[in-house]
Protein backbone atom coordinates (compact mmCIF):
# COMPACT_ATOMS: atom_id res chain seq x y z
CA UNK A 1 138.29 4.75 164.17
CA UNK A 2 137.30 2.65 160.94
CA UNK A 3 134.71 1.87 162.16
CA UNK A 4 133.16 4.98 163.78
CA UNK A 5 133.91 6.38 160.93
CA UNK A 6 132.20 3.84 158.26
CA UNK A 7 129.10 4.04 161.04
CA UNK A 8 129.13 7.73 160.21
CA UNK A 9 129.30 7.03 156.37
CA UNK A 10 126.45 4.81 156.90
CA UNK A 11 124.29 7.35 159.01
CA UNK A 12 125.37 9.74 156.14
CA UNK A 13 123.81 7.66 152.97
CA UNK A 14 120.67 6.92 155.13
CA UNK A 15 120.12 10.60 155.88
CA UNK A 16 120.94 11.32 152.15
CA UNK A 17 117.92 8.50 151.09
CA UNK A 18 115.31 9.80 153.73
CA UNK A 19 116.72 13.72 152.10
CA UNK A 20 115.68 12.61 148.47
CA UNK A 21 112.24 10.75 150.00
CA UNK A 22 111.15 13.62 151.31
CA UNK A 23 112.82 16.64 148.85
CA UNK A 24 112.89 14.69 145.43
CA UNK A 25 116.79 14.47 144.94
CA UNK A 26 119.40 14.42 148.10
CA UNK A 27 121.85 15.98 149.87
CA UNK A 28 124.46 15.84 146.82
CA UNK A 29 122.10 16.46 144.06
CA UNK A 30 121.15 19.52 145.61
CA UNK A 31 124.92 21.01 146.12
CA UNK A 32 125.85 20.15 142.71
CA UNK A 33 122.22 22.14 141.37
CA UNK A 34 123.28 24.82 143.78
CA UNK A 35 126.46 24.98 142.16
CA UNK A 36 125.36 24.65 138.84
CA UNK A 37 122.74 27.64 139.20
CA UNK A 38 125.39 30.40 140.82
CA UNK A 39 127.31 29.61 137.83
CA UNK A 40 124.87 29.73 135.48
CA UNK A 41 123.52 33.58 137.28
CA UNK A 42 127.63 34.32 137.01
CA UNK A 43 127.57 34.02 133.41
CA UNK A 44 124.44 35.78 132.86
CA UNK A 45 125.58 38.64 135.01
CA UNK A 46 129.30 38.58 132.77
CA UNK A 47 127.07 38.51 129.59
CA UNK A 48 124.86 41.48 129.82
CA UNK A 49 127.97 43.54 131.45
CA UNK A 50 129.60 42.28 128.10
CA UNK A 51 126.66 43.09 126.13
CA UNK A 52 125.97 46.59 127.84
CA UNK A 53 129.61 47.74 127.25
CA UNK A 54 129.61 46.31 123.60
CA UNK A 55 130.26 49.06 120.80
CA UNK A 56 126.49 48.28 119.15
CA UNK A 57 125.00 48.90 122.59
CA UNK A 58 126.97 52.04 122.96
CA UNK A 59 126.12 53.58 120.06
CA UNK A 60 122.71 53.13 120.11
CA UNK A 61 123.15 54.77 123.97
CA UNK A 62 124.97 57.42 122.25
CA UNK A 63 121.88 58.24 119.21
CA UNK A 64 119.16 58.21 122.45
CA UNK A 65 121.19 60.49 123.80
CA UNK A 66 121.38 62.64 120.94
CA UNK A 67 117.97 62.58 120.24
CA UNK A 68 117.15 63.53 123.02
CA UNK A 69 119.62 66.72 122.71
CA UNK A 70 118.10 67.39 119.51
CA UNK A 71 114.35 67.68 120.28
CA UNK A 72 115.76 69.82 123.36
CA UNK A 73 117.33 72.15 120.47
CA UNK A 74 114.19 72.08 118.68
CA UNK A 75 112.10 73.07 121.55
CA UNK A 76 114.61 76.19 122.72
CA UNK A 77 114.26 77.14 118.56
CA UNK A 78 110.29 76.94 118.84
CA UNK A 79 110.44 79.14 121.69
CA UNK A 80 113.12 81.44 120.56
CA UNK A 81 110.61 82.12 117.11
CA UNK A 82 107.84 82.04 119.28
CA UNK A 83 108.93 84.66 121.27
CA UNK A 84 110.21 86.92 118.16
CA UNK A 85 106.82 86.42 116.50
CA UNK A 86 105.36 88.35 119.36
CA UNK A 87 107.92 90.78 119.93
CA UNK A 88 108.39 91.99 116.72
CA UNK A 89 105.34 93.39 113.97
CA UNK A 90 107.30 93.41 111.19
CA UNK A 91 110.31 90.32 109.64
CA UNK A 92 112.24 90.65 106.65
CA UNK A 93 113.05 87.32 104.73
CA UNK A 94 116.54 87.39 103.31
CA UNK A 95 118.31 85.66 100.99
CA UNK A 96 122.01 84.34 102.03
CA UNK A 97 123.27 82.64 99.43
CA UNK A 98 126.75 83.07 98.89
CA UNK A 99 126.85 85.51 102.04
CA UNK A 100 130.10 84.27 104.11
CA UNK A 101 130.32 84.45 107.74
CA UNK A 102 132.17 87.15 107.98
CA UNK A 103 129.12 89.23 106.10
CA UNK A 104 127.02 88.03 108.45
CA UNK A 105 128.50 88.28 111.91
CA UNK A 106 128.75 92.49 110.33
CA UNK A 107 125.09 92.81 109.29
CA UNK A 108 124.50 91.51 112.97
CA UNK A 109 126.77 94.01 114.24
CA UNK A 110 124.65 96.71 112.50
CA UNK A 111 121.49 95.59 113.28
CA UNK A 112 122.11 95.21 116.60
CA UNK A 113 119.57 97.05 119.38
CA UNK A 114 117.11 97.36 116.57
CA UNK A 115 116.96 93.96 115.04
CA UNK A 116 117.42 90.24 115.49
CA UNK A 117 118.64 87.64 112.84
CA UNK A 118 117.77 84.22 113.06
CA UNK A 119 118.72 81.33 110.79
CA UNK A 120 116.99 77.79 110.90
CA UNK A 121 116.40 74.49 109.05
CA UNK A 122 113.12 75.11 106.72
CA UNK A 123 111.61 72.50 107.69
CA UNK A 124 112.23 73.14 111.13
CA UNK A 125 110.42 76.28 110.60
CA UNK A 126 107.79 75.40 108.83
CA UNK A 127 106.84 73.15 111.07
CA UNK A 128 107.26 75.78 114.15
CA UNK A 129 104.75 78.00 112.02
CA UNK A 130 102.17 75.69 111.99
CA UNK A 131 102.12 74.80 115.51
CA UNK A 132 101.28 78.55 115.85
CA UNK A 133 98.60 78.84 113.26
CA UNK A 134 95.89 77.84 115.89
CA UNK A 135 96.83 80.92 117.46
CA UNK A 136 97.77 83.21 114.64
CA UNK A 137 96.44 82.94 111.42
CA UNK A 138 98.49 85.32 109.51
CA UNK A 139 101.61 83.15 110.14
CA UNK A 140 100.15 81.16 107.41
CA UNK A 141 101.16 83.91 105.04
CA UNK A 142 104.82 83.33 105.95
CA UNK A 143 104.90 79.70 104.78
CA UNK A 144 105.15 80.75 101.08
CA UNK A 145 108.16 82.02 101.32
CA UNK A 146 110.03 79.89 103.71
CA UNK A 147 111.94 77.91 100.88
CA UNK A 148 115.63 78.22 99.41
CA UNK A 149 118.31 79.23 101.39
CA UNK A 150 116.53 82.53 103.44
CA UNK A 151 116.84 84.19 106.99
CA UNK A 152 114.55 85.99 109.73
CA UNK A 153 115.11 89.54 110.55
CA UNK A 154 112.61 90.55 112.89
CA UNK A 155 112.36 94.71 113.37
CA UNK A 156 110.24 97.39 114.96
CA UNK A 157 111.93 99.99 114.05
CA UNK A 158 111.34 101.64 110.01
CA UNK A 159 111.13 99.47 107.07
CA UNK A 160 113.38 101.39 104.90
CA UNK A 161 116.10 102.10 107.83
CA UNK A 162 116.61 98.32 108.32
CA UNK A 163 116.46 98.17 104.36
CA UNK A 164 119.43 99.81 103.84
CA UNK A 165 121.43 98.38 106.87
CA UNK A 166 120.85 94.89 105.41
CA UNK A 167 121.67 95.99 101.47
CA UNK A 168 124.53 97.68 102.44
CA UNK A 169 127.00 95.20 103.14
CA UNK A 170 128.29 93.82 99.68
CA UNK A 171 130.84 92.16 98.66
CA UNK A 172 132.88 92.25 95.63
CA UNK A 173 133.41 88.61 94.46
CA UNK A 174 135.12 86.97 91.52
CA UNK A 175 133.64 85.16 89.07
CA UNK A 176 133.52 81.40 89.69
CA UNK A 177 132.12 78.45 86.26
CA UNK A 178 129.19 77.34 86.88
CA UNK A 179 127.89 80.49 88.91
CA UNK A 180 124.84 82.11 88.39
CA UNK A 181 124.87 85.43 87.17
CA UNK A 182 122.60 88.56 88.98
CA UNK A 183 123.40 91.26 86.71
CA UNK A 184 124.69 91.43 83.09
CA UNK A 185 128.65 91.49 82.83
CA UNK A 186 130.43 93.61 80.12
CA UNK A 187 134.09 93.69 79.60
CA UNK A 188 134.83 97.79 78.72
CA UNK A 189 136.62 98.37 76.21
CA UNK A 190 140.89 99.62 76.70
CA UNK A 191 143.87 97.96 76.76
CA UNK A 192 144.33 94.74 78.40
CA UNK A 193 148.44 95.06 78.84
CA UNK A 194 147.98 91.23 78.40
CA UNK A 195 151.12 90.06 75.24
CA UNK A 196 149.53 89.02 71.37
CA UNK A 197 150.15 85.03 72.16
CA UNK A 198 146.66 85.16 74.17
CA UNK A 199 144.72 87.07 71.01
CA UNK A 200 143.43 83.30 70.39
CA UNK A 201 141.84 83.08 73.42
CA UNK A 202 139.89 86.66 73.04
CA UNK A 203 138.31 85.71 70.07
CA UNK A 204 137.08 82.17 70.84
CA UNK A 205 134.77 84.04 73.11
CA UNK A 206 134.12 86.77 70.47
CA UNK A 207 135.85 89.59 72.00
CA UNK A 208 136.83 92.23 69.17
CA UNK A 209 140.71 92.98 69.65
CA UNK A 210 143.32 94.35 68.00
CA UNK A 211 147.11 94.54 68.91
CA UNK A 212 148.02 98.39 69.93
CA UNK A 213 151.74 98.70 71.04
CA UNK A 214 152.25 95.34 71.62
CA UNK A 215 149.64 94.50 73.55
CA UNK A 216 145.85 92.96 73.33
CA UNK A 217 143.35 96.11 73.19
CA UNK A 218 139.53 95.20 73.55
CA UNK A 219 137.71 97.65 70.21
CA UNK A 220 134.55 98.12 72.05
CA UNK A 221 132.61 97.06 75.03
CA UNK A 222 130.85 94.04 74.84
CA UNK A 223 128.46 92.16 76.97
CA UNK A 224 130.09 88.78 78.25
CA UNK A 225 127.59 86.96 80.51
CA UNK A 226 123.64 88.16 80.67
CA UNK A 227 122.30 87.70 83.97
CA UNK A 228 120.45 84.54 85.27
CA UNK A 229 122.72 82.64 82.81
CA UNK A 230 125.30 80.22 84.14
CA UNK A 231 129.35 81.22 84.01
CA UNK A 232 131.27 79.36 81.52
CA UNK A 233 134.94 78.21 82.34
CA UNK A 234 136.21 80.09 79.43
CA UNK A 235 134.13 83.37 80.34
CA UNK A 236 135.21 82.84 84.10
CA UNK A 237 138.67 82.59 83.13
CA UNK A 238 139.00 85.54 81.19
CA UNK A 239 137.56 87.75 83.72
CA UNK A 240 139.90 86.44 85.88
CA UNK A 241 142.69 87.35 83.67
CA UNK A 242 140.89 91.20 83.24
CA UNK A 243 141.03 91.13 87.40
CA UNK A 244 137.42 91.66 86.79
CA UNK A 245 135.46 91.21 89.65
CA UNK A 246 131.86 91.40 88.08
CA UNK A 247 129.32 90.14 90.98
CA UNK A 248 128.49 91.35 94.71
CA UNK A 249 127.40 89.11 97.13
CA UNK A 250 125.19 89.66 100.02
CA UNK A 251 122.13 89.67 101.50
CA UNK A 252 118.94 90.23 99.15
CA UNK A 253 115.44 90.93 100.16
CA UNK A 254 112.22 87.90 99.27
CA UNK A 255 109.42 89.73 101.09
CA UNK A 256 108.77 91.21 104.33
CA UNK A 257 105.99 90.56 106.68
CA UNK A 258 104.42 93.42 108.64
CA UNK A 259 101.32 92.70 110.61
CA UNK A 260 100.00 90.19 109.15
CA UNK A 261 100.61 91.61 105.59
CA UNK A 262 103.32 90.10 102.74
CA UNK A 263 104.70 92.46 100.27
CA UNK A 264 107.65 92.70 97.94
CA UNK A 265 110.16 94.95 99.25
CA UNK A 266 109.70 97.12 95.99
CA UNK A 267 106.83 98.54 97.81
CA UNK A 268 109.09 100.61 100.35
CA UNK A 269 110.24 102.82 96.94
CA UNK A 270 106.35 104.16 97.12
CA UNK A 271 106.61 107.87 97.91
CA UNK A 272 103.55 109.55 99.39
CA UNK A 273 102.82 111.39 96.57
CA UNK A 274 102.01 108.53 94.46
CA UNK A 275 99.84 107.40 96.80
CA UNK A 276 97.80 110.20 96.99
CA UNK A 277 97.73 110.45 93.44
CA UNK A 278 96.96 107.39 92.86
CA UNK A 279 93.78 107.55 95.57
CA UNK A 280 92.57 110.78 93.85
CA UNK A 281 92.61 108.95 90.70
CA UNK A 282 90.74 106.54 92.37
CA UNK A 283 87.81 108.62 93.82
CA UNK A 284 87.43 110.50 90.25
CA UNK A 285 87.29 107.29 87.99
CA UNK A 286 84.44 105.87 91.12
CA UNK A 287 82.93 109.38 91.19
CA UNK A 288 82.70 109.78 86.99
CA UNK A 289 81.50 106.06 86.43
CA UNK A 290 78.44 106.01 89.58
CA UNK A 291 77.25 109.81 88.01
CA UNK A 292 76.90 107.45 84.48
CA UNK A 293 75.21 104.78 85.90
CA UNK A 294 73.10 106.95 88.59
CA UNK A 295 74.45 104.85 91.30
CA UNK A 296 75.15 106.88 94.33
CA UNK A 297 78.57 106.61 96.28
CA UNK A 298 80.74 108.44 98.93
CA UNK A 299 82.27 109.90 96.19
CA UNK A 300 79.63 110.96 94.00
CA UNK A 301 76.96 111.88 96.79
CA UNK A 302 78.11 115.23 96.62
CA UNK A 303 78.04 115.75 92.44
CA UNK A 304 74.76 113.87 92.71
CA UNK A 305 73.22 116.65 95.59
CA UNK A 306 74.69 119.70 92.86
CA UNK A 307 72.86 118.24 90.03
CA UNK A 308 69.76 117.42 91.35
CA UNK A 309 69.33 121.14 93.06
CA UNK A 310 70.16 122.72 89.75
CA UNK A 311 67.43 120.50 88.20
CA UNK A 312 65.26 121.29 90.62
CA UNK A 313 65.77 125.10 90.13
CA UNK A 314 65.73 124.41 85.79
CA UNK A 315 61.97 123.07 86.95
CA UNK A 316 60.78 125.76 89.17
CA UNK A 317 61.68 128.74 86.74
CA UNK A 318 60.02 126.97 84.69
CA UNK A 319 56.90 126.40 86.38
CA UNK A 320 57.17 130.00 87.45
CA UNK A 321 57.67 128.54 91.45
CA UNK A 322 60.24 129.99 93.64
CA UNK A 323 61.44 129.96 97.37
CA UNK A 324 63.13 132.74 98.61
CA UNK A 325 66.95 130.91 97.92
CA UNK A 326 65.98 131.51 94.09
CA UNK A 327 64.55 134.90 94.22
CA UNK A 328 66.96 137.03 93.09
CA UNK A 329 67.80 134.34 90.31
CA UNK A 330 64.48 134.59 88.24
CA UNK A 331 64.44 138.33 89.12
CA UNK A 332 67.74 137.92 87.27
CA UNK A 333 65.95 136.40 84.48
CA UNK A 334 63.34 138.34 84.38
CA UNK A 335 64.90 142.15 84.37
CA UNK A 336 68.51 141.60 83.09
CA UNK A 337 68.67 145.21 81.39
CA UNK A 338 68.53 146.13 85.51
CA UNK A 339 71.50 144.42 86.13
CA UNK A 340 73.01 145.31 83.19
CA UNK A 341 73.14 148.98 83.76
CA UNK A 342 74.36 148.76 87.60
CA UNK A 343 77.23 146.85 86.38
CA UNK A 344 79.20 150.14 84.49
CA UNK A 345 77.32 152.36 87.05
CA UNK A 346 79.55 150.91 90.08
CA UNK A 347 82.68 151.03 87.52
CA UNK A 348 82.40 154.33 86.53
CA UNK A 349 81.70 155.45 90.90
CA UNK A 350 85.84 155.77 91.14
CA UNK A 351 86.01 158.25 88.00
CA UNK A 352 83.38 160.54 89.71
CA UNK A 353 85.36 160.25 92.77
CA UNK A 354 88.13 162.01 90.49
CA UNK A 355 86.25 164.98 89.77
CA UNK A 356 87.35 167.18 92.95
CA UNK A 357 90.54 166.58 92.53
CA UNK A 358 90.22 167.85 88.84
CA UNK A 359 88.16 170.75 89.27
CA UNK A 360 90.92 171.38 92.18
CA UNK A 361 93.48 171.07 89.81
CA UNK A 362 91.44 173.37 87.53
CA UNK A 363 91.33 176.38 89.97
CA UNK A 364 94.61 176.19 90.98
CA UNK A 365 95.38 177.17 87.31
CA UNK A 366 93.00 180.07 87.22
CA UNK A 367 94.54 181.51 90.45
CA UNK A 368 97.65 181.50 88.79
CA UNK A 369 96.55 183.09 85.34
CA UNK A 370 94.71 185.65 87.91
CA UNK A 371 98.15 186.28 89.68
CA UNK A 372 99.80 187.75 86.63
CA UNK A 373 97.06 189.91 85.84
CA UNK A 374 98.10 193.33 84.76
CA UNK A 375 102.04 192.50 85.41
CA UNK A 376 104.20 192.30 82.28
CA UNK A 377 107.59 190.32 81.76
CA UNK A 378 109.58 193.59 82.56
CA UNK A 379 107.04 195.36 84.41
């Protein structure tokens, strides 16, 4: 048995040397490389499932993924304003600041069937209005006004309706330091019911007071805060204390787009009848200044035509030339005393029509007188 098996040993190790003749490297060399390269692949495979599950990897998994939700939200938004643009002629831009949620979920309620509100990033909308330029060119008036904290309310329905609907809802707000003011704020003037330790405070802000009954009274109104100015602490605090609630919040009005036109919303208070006065104005102050100049326009044409045919009459009397239009003008001219005299003759036709009826009256009388002929009183 030793020695079969230390033949086979030897058999082995030659077969091994005629292996690494022929192969470069033997039998052995090539297990062990085997072994080495499946452990090698092993830890690669363990370090990119390590690296794929590693928090860095993950998050940046995480951001592809949510950029990729987010330019799927931009596209629905371009589409959604795309679609409004051409469904609706006419968009109010609104102002929302200090407008809560609650404000606005109502002004949606009211507008609802007739309108559509629709908030966005500005820059998000800008940049959906100029991908529709090519197609639209007004748009481009929109871009203006797209700045500060506005909305979209697109409408077909009438301009001042949808006006008042988004006006409407206001809210009665307290003042807050460091708020701007939109209207002047005056305290009135009465009694505050507030005790005389807090007269110090009233007149560091200027307030005339006096102390009526125990208690702070305010002499006369007086304006506290003038609008666009900034709230003070103190001036914020005393209002407070007056349960003064001086400002109303809601939605306010930039400009408003209808086809293809801006305009300030003031332009809805235009009645009809300034408008028409305003055009006649218009056509007289064209009409008076092209009859100065001799220029002829729509307006004038027709003053122009008047003129020039009297002139053209002044010329033929003169010339002693006439068409049959002027005839009974320059026999006018010529024979007034013939005129002249049919004038009273036609006004004094209706007294001659009197005359029977007075020479009726007249007889009447004389059969009367003849009725009592030869009769006395007591005959």
């Amino acid at each position: 048995n030793i020695r079969s098996l230390g033949h086979t040993l030897e058999a082995a190790s030659v077969q091994n040397v005629g292996l690494k003749k022929r192969y470069g490297r033997s039998f052995s060399e090539s297990v062990v490389a085997g072994a080495k390269a499946n452990t090698h692949e092993a830890n690669s495979l363990r370090y990119g499932l390590a690296k794929a599950t590693s928090p860095e990897t993950s998050l940046t998994h995480r951001k592809i993924a949510e950029m990729g939700g987010k330019s799927a939200t931009k596209a629905a938004y371009f589409d959604k304003l795309k679609t409004l643009l051409e469904t609706y002629k006419s968009i109010f831009i609104v102002t929302v600041d200090n407008v809560s949620s609650q404000q606005m979920h109502e002004i949606r309620q009211a507008l609802r069937g007739d309108s559509v509100v629709l908030m966005g990033k500005n820059t998000m909308v800008r940049r959906a209005l100029k991908g529709l330029i090519s197609e639209a060119p007004e748009y481009e008036r929109l871009l203006p006004h797209v700045k500060g904290n506005v909305g979209f309310i697109f409408t077909n329905s009438d301009l001042k309706d949808t006006r008042e609907k988004i006006l409407s809802n206001r809210v009665a707000a307290p003042a807050r330091a460091g708020a701007v003011a939109p209207a002047d704020v005056f305290i009135p003037a009465g009694n505050t019911g507030m005790e005389p330790g807090k007269t110090s405070f009233f007149q560091a802000l200027g307030v005339p007071t006096k102390i009526a009954r125990g208690t702070i009274e305010i002499t006369s109104d007086l304006k506290l805060v003038e609008a666009g100015s900034k709230v003070g602490a103190s001036e914020a605090t005393l209002l407070n204390m007056l349960n003064i609630s001086p400002f109303t919040y809601g939605m306010g009005i930039a400009q408003i787009y209808d086809q293809g036109q801006t305009f300030d919303a003031s332009v809805l208070d235009i009645e009809e009848s300034q408008l028409l006065k305003a055009f006649t104005s218009a056509i007289t102050t064209i009409a008076t200044i092209s009859l100065a100049i001799n220029y002829p326009t729509l307006p004038s044409v027709m003053h122009s035509l008047v003129n020039s045919y009297k002139n053209a009459i002044s010329v033929a009397i003169e010339i002693d030339y006439e068409w049959e239009a002027i005839h009974e003008l320059k026999d006018r001219i010529a024979n007034p005393d013939a005129y002249a005299s049919a004038a009273p003759a036609a006004g004094s036709a209706p007294a001659a029509g009197d005359a029977p009826a007075a020479a009726k009256e007249e007889e009447k009388e004389e059969s009367e007188e003849d009725d009592d002929m030869g009769f006395g009183l007591f005959d």
